[in-house]
N, C-alpha and C. Protein backbone atom coordinates (compact mmCIF):
# COMPACT_ATOMS: atom_id res chain seq x y z
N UNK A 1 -8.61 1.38 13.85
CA UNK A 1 -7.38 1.90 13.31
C UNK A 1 -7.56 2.14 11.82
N UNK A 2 -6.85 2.95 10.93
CA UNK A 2 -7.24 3.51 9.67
C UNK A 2 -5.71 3.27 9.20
N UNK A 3 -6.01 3.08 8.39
CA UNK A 3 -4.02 2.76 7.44
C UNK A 3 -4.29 2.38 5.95
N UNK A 4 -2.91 2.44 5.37
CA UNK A 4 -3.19 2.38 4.04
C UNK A 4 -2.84 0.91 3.92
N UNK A 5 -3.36 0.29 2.94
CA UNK A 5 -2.94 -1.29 2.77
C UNK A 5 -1.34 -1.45 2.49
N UNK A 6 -0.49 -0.42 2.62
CA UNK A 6 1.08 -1.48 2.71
C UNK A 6 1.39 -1.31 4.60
N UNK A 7 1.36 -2.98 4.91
CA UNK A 7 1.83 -3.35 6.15
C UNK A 7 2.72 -3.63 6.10
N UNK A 8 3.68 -3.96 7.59
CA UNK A 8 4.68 -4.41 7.75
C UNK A 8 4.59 -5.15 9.17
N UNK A 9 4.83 -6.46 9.15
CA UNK A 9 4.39 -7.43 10.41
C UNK A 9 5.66 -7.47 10.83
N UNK A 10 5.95 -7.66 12.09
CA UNK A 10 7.20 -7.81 12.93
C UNK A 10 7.24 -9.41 12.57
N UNK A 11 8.60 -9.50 11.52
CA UNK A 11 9.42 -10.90 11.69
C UNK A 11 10.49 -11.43 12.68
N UNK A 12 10.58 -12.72 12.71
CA UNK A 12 11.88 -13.16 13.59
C UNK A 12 12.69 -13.27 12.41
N UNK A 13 13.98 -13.96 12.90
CA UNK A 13 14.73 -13.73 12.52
C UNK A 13 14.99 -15.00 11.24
N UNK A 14 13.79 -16.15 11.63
CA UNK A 14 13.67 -17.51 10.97
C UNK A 14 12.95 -16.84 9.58
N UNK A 15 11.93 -15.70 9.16
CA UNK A 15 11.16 -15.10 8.85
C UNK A 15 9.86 -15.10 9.19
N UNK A 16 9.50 -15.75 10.37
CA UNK A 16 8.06 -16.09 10.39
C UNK A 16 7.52 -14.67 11.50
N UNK A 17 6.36 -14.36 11.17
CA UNK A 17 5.89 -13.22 12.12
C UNK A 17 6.02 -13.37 13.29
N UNK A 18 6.21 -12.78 14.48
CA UNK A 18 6.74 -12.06 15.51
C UNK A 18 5.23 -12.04 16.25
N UNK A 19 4.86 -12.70 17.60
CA UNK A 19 3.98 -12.41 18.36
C UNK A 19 4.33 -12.24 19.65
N UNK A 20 3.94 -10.89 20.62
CA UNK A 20 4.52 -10.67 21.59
C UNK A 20 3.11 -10.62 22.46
N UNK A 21 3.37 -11.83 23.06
CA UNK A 21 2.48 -12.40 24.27
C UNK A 21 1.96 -11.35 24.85
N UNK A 22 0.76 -11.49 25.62
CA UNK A 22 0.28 -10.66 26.84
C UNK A 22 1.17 -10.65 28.26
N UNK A 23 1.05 -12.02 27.88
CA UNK A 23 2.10 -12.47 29.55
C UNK A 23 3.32 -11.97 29.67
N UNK A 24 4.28 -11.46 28.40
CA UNK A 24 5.55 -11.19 28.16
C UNK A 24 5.44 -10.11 28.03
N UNK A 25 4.49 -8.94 27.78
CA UNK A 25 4.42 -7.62 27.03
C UNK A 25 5.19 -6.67 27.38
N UNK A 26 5.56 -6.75 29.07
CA UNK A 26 5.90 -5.84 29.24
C UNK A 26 7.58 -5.64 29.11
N UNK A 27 8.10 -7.04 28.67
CA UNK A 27 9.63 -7.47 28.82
C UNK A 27 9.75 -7.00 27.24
N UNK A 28 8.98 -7.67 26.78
CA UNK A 28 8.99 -7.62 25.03
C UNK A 28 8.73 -6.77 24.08
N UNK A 29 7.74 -5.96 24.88
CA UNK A 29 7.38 -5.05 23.63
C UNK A 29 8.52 -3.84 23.41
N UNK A 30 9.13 -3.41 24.23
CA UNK A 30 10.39 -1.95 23.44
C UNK A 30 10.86 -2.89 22.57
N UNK A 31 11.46 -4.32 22.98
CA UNK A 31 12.18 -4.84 21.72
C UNK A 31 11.91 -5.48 20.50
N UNK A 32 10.26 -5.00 20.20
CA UNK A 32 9.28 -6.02 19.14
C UNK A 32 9.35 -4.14 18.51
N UNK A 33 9.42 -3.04 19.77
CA UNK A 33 9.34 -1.88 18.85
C UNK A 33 10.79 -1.58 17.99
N UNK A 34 11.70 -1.70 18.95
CA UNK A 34 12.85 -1.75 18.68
C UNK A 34 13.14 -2.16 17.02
N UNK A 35 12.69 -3.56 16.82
CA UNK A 35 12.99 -4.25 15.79
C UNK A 35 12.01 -4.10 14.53
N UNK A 36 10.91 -3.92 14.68
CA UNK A 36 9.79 -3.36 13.83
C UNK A 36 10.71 -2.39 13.55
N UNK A 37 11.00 -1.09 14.15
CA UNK A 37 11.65 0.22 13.67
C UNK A 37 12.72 -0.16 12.68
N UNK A 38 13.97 -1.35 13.17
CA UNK A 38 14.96 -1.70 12.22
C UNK A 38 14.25 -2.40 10.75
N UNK A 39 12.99 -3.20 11.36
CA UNK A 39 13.05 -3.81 9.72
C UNK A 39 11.82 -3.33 8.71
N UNK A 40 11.75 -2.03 9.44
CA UNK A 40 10.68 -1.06 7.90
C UNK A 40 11.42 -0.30 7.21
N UNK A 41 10.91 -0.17 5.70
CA UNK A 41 11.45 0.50 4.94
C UNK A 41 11.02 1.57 5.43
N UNK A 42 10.02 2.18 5.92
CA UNK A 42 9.36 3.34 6.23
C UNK A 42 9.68 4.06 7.29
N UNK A 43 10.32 5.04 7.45
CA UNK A 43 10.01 5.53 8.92
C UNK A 43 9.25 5.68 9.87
N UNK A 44 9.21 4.93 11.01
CA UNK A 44 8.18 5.07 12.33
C UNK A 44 8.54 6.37 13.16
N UNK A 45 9.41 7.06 12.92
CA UNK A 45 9.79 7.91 13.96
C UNK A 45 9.09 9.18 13.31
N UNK A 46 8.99 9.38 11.88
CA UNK A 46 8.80 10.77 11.15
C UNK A 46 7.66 10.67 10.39
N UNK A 47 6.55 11.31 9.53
CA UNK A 47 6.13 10.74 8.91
C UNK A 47 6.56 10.70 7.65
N UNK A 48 6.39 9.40 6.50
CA UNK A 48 7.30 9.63 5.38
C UNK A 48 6.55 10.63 4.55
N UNK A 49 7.18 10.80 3.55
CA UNK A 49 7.54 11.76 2.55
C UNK A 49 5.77 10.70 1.16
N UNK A 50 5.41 12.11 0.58
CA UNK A 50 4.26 11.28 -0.47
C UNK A 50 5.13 10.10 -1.41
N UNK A 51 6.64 10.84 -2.04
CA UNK A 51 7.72 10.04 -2.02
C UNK A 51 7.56 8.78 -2.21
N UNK A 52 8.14 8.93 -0.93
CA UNK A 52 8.53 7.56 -0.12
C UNK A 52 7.24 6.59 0.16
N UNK A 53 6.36 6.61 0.38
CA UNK A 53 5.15 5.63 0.34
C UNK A 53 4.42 5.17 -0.84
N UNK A 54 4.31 6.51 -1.93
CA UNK A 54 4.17 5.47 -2.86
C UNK A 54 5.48 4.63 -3.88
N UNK A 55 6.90 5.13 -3.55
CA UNK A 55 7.84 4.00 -4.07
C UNK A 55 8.04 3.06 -3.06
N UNK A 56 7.44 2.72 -2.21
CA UNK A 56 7.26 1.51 -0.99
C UNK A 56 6.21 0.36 -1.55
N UNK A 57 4.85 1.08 -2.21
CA UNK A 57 3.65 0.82 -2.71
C UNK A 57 4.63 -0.34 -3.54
N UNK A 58 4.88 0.10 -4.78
CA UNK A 58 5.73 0.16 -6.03
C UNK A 58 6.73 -1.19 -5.81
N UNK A 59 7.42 -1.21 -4.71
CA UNK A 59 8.67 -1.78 -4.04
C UNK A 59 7.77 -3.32 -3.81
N UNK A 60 7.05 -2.84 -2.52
CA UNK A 60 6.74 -4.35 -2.14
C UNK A 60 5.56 -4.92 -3.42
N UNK A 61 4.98 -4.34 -4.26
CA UNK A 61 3.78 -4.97 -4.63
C UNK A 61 4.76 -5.42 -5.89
N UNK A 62 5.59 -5.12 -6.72
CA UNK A 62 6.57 -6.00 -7.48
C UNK A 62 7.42 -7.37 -6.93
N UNK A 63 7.38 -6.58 -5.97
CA UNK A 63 8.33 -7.82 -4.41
C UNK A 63 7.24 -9.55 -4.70
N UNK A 64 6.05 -8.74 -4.46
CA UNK A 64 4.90 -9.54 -4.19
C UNK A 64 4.85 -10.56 -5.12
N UNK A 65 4.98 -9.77 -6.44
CA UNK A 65 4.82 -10.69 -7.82
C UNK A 65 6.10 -11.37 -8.23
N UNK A 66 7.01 -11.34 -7.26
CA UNK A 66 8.66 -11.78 -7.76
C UNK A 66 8.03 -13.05 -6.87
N UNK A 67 7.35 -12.89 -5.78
CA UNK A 67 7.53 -14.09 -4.87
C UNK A 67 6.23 -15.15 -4.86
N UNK A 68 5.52 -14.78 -6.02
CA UNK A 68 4.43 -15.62 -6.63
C UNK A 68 3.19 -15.25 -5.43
N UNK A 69 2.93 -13.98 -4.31
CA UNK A 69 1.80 -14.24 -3.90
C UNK A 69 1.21 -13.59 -4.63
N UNK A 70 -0.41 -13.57 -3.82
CA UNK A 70 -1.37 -12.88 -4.88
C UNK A 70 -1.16 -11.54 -5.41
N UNK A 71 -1.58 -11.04 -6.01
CA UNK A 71 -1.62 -9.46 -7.34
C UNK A 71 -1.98 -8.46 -5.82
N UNK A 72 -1.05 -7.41 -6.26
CA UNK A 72 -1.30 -6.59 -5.52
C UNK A 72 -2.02 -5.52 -6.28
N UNK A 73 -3.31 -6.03 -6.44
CA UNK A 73 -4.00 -5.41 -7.43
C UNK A 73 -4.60 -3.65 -6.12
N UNK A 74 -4.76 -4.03 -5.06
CA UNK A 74 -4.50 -2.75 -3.93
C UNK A 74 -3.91 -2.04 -3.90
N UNK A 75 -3.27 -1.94 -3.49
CA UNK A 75 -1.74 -1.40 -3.07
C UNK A 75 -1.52 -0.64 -4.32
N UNK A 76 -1.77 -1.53 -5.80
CA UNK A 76 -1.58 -0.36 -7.06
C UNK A 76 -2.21 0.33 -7.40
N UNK A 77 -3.61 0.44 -7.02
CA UNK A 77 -4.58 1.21 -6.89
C UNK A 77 -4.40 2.19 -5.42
N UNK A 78 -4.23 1.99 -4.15
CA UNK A 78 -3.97 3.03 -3.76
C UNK A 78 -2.56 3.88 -4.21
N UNK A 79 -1.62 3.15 -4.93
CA UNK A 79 -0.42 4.04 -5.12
C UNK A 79 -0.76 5.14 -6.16
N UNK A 80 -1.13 4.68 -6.89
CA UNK A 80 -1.53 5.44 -7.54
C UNK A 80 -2.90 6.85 -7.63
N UNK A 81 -4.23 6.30 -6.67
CA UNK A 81 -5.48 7.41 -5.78
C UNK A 81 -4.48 8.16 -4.97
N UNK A 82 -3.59 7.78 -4.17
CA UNK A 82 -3.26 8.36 -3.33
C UNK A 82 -2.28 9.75 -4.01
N UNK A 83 -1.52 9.68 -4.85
CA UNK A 83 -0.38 10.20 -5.72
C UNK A 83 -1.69 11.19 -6.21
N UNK A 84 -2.86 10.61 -6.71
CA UNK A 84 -3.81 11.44 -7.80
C UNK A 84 -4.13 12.73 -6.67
N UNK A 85 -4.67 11.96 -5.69
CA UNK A 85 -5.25 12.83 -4.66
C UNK A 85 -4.41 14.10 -4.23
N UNK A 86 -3.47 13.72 -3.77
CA UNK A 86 -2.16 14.48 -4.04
C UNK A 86 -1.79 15.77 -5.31
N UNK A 87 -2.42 14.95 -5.97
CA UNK A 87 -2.04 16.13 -7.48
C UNK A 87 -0.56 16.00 -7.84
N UNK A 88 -0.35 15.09 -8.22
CA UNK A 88 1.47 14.19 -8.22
C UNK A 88 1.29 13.61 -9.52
N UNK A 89 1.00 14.23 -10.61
CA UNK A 89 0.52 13.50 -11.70
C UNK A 89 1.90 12.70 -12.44
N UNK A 90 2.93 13.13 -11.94
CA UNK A 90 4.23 12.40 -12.13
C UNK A 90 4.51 10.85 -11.69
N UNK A 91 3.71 11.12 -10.62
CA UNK A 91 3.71 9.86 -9.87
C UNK A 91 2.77 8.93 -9.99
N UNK A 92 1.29 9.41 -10.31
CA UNK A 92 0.36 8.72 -11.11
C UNK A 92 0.84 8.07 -12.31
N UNK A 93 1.74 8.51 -13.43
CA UNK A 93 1.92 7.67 -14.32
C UNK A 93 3.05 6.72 -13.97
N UNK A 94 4.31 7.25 -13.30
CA UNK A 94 4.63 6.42 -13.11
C UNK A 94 4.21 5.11 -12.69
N UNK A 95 2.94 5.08 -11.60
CA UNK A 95 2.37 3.93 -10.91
C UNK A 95 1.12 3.32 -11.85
N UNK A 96 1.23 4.27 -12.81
CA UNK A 96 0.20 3.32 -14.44
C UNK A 96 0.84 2.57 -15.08
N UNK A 97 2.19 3.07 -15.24
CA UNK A 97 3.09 2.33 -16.45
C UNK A 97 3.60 1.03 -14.94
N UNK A 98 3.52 1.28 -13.92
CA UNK A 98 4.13 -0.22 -12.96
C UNK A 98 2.88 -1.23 -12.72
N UNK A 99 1.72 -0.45 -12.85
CA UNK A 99 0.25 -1.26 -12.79
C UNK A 99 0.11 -2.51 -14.39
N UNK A 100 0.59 -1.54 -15.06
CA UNK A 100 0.33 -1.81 -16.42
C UNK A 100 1.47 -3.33 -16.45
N UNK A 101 2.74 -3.32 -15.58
CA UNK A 101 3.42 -4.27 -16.38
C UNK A 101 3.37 -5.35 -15.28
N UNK A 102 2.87 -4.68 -14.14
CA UNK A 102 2.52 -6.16 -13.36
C UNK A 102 1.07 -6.82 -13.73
N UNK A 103 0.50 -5.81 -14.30
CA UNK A 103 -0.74 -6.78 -14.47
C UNK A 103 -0.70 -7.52 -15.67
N UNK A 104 0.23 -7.21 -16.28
CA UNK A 104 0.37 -8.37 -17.62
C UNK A 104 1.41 -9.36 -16.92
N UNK A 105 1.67 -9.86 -16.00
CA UNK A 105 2.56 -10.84 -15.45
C UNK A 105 1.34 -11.45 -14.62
N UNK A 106 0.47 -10.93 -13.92
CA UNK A 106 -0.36 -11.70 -13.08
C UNK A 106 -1.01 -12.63 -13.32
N UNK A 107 -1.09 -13.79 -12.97
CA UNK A 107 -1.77 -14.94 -13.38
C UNK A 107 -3.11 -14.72 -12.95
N UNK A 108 -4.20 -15.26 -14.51
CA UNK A 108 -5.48 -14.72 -14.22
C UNK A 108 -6.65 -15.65 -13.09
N UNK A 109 -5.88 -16.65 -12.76
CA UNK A 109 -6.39 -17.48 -11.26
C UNK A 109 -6.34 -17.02 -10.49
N UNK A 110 -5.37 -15.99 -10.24
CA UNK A 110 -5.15 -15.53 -8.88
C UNK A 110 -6.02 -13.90 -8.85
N UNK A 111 -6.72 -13.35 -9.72
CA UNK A 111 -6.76 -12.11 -9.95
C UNK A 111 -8.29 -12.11 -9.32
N UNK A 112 -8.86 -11.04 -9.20
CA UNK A 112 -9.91 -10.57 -8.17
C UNK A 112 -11.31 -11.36 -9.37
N UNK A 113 -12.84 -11.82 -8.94
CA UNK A 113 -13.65 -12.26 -9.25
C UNK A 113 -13.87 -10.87 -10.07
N UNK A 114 -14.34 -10.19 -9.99
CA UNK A 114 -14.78 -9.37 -10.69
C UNK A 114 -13.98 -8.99 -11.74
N UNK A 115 -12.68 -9.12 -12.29
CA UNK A 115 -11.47 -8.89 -13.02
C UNK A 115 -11.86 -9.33 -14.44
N UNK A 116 -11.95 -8.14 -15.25
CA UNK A 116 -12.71 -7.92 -16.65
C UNK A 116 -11.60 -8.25 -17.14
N UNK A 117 -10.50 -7.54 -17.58
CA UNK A 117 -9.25 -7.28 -18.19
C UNK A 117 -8.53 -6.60 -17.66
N UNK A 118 -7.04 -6.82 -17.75
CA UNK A 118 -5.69 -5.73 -17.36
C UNK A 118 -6.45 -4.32 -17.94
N UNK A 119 -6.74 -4.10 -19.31
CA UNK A 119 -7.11 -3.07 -20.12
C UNK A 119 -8.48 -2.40 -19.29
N UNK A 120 -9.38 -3.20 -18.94
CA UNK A 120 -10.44 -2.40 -18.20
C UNK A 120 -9.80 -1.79 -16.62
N UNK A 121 -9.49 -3.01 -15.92
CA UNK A 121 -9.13 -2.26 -14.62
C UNK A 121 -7.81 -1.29 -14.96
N UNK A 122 -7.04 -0.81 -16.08
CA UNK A 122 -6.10 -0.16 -16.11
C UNK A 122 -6.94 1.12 -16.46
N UNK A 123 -8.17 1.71 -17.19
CA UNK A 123 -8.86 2.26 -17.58
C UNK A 123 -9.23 2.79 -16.77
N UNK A 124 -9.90 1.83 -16.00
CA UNK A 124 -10.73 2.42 -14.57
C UNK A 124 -9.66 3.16 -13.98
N UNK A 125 -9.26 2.34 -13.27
CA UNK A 125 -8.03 3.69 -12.32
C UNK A 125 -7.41 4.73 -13.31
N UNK A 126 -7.35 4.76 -14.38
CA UNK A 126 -7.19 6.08 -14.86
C UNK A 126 -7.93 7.46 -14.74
N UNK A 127 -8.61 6.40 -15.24
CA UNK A 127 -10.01 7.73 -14.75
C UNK A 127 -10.63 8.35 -13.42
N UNK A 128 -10.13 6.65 -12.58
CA UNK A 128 -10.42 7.64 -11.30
C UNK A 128 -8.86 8.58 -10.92
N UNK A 129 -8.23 8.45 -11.52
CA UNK A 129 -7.04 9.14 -11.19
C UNK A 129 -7.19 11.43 -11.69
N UNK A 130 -8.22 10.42 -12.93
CA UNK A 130 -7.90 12.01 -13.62
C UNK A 130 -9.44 12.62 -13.01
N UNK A 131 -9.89 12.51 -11.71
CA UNK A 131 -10.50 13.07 -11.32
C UNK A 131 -10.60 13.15 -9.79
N UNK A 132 -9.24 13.94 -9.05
CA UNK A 132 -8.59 13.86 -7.90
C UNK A 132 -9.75 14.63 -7.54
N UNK A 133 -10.25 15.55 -7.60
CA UNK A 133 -11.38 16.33 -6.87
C UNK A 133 -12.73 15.17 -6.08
N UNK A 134 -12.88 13.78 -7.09
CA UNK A 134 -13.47 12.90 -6.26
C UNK A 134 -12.87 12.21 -4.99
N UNK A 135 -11.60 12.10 -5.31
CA UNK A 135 -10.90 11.57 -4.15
C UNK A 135 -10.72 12.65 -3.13
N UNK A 136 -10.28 13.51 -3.54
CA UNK A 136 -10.12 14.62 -2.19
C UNK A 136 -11.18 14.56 -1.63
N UNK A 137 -12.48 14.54 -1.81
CA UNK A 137 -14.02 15.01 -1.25
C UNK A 137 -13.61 13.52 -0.09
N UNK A 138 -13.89 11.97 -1.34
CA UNK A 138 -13.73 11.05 -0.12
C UNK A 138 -12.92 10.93 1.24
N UNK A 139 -11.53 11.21 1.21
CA UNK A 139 -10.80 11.14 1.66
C UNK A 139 -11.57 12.69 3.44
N UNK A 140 -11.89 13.86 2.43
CA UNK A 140 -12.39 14.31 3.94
C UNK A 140 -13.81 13.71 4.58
N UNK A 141 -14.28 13.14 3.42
CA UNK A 141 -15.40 12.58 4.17
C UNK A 141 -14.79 11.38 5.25
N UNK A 142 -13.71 10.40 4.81
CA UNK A 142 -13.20 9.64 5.72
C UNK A 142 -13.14 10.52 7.02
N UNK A 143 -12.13 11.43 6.47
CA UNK A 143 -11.60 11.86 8.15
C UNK A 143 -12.98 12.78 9.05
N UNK A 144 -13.45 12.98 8.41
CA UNK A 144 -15.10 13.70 9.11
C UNK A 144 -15.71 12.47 9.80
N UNK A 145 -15.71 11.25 9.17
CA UNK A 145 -16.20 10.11 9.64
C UNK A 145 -15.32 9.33 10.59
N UNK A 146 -14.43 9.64 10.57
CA UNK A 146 -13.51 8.76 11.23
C UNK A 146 -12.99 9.86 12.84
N UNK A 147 -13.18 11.20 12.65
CA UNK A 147 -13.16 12.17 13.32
C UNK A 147 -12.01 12.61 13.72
N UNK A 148 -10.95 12.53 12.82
CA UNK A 148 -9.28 12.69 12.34
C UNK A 148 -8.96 14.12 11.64
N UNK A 149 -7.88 14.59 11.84
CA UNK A 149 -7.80 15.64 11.39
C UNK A 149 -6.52 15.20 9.58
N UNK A 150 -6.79 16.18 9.17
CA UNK A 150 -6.30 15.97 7.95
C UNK A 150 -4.84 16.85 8.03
């Protein structure tokens, strides 16, 4: 399966994730779809809007840092490749200036081994931003490799 790193796990209602048995599947699953459908921000029925996925990106990866888990140091990096790739340069900065102020909140224990500085990894994705022609190439090489249509 191929997806972008913002998930959404089917919760109960206690909040804990949602597992729908083998043995039960066939009783359970319309209503594990059912309820997945009610509790995404995203639409399952349509596909969303460039929009709407990267202010989802934006949404939960601030969410993330309100609720002390780790840096969604991902998620801000694809919000932002993905927007570049796109040619959404509106939306690229916006998701620089949201990179920029969560990564000065992130505690540097929790931040990736390789993690130079806010200032370097903010650099880096700039640059890969201001050169969407690399991402477009990857992105069909994915789907050539993956054997998906674009």
């Amino acid at each position: 399966m191929i997806s972008l790193t913002l998930g959404h796990r089917l919760e109960r209602p206690s909040g804990q994730p949602e597992t729908v048995l083998f043995t039960r599947h066939e009783g359970e699953f319309q209503h594990a779809v059912d309820t997945l459908k009610a509790q995404s921000r995203l639409s399952l029925d349509a596909p969303p809007s460039l929009e709407e996925i990267v202010r989802e990106y934006h949404l939960s990866s601030s969410a993330r840092q309100g609720k002390g888990l780790p840096p969604a140091v991902l998620e801000m990096e694809d919000s932002v490749l993905i927007a570049a790739a796109a040619g959404r340069r509106d939306l690229v900065e916006d998701g620089l200036a949201i990179a920029a102020d969560l990564a000065g909140k992130w505690p540097k224990a929790s931040l990736p081994l390789a993690w130079i500085s806010a200032d370097a990894w903010l650099e880096d994705l700039r640059n890969k931003a201001d050169h969407p022609e690399v991402l477009v190439a990857t992105v069909s090489a994915q789907l050539a490799k993956h054997k998906l249509k674009g």
